[in-house]
N, C-alpha and C. Protein backbone atom coordinates (compact mmCIF):
# COMPACT_ATOMS: atom_id res chain seq x y z
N UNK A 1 0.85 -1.16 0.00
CA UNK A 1 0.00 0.00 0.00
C UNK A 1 0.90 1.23 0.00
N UNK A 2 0.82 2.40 -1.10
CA UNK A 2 1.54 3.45 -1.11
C UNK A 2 0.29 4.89 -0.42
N UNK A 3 1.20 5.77 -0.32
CA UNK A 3 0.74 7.02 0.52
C UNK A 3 -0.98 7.33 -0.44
N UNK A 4 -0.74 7.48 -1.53
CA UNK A 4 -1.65 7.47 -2.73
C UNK A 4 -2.92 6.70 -2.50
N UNK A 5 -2.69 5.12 -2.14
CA UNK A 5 -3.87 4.41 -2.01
C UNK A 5 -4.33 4.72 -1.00
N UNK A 6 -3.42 5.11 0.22
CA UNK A 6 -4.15 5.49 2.13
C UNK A 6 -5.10 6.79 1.44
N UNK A 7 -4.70 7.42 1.14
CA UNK A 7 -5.22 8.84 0.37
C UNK A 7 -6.87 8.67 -0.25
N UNK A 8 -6.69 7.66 -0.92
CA UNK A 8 -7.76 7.38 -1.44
C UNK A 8 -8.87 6.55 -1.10
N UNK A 9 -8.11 6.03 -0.03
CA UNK A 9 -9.15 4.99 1.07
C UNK A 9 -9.87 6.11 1.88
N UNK A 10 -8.64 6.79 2.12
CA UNK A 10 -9.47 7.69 3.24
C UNK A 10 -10.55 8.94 2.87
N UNK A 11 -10.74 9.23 1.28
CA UNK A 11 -11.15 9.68 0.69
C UNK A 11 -12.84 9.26 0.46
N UNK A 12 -12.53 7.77 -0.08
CA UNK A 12 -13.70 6.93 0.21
C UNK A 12 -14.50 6.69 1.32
N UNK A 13 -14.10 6.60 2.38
CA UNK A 13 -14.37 6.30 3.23
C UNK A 13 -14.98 7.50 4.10
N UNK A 14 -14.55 9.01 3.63
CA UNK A 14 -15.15 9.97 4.40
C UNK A 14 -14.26 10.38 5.29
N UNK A 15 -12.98 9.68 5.64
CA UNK A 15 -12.50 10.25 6.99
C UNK A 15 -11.47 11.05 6.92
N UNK A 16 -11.14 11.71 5.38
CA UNK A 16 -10.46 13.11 5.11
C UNK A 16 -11.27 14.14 5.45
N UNK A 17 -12.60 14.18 5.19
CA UNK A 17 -12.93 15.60 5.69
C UNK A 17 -13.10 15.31 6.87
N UNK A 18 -12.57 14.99 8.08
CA UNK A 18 -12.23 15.09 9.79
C UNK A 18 -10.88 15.69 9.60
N UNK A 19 -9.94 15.09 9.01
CA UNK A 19 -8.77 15.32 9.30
C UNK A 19 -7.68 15.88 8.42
N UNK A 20 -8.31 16.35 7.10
CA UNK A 20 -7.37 17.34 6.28
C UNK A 20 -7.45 18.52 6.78
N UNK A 21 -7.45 18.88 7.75
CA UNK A 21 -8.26 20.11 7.97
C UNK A 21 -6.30 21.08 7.92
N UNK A 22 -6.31 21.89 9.33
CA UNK A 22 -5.37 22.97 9.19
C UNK A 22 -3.41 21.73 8.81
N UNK A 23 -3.53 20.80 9.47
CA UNK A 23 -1.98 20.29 9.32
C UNK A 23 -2.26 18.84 8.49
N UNK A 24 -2.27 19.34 7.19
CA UNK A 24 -2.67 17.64 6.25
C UNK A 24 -1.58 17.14 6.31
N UNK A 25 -0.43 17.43 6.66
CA UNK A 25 1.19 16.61 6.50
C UNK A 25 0.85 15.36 8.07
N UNK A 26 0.46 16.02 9.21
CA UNK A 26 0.48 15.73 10.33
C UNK A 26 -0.66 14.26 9.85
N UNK A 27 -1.71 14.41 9.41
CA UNK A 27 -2.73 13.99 9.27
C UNK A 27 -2.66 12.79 8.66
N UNK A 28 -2.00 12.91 7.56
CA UNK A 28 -1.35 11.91 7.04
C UNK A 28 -0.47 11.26 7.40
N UNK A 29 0.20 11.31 8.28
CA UNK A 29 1.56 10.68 8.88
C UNK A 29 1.25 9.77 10.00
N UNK A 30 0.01 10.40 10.28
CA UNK A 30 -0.96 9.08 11.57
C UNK A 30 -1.69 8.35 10.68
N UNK A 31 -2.35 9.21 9.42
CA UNK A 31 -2.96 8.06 9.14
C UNK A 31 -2.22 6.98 8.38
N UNK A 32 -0.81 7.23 7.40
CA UNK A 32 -0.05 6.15 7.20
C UNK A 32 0.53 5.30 8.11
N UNK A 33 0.32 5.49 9.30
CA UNK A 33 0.88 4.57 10.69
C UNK A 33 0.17 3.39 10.52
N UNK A 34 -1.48 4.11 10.78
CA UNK A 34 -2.66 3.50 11.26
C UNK A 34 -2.62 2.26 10.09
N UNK A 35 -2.46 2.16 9.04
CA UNK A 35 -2.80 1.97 7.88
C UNK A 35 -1.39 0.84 7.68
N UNK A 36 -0.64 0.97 8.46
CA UNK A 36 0.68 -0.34 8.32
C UNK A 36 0.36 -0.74 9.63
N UNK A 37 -0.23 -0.14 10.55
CA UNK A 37 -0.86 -1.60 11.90
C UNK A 37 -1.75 -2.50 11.00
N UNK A 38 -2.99 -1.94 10.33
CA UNK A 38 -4.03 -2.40 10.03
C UNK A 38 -3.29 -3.84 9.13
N UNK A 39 -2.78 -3.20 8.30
CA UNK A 39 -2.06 -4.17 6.58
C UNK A 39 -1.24 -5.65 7.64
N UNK A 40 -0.61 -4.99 9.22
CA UNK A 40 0.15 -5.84 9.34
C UNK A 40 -0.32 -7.39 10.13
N UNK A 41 -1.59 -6.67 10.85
CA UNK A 41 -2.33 -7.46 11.26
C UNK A 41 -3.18 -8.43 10.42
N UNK A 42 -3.11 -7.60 9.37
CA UNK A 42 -4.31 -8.43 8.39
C UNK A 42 -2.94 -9.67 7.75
N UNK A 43 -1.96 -9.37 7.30
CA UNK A 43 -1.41 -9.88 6.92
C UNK A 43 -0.68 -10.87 8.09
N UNK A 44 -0.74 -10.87 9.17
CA UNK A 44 -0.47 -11.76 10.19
C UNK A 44 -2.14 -13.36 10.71
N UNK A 45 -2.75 -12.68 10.31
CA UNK A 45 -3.90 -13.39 9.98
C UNK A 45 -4.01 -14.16 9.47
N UNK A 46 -4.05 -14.02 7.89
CA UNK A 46 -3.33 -14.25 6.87
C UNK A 46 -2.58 -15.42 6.29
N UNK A 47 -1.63 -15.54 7.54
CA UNK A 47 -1.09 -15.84 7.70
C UNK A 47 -1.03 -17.76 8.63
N UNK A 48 -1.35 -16.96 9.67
CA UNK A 48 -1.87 -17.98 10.53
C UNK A 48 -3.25 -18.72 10.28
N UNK A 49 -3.72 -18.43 8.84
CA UNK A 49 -5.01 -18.90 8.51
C UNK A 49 -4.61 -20.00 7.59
N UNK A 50 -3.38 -19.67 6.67
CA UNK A 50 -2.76 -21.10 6.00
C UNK A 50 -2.24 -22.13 6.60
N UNK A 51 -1.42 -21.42 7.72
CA UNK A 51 -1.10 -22.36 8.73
C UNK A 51 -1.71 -23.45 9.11
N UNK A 52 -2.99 -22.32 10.07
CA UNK A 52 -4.01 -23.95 10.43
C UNK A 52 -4.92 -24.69 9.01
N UNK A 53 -5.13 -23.82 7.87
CA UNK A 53 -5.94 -24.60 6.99
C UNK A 53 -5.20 -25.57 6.12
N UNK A 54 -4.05 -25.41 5.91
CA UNK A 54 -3.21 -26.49 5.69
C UNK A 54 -2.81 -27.76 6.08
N UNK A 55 -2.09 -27.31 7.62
CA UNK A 55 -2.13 -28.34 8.25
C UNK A 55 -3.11 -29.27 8.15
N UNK A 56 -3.96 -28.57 8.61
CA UNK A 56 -5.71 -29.39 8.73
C UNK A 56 -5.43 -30.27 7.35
N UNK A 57 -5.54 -29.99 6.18
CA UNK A 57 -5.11 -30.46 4.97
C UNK A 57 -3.94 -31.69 5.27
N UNK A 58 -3.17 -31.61 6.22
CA UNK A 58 -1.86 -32.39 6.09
C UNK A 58 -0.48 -32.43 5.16
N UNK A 59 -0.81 -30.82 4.78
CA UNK A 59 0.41 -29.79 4.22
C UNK A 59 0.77 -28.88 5.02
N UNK A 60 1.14 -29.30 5.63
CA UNK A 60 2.05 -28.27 6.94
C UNK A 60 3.33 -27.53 6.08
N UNK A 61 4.18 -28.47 4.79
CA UNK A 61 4.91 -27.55 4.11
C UNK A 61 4.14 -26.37 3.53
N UNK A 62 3.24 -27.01 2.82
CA UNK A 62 2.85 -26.04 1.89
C UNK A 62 2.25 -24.57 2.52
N UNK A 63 1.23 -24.93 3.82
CA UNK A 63 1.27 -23.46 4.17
C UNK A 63 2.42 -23.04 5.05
N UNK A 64 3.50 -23.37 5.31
CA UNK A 64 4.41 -22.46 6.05
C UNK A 64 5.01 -21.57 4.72
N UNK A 65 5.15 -22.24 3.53
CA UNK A 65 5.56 -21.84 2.65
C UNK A 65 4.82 -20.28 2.35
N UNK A 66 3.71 -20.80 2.41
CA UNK A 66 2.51 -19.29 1.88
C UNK A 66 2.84 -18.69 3.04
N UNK A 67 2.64 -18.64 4.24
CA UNK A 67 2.53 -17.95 5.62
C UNK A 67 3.87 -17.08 5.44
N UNK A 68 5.12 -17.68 5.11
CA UNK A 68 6.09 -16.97 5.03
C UNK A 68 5.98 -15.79 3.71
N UNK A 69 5.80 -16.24 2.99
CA UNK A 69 5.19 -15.30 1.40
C UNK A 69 4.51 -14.19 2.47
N UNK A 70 3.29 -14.14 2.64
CA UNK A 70 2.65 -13.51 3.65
C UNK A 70 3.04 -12.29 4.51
N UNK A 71 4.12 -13.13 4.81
CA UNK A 71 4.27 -12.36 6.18
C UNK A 71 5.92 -11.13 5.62
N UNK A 72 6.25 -11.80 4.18
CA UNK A 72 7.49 -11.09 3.98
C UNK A 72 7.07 -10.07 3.03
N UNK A 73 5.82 -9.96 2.38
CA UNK A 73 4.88 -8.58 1.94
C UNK A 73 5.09 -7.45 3.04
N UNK A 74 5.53 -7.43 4.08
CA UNK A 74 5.35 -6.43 5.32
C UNK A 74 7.06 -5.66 5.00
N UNK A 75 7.84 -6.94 4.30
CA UNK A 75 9.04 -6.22 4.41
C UNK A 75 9.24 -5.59 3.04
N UNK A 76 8.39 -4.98 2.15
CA UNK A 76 8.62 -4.77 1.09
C UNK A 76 8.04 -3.03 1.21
């Protein structure tokens, strides 16, 4: 997710006109925070959702494989 798409989520969503108001640099800089908790959690989820649905499967390789994919989107 780049500054551009938070921009435009938050656009959609209505919750620029709360907070573009007098300091949009400031505004944006919490809301790109907010917005790499959200991505990181989701992607930790994600994560732990191949894990157990795999296993369950009796591919324990195959989702550690994805889980790691997953989880190394955060370092990019």
């Amino acid at each position: 997710m780049i500054r551009d798409d938070i921009i435009l989520m938050a656009d959609a969503s209505g919750l620029s006109f709360y907070g573009m108001g007098r300091d949009r640099d400031k505004f944006l800089h919490y809301l790109e925070a907010f917005a790499a908790l959200v991505a990181a959690a989701e992607r930790k989820a994600c994560a732990e959702v191949c894990l157990s649905e795999w296993s369950t499967l009796g591919q324990r390789d195959a989702g550690g494989v994805f889980a790691t994919a997953i989880r190394a989107r955060g370092n990019t």
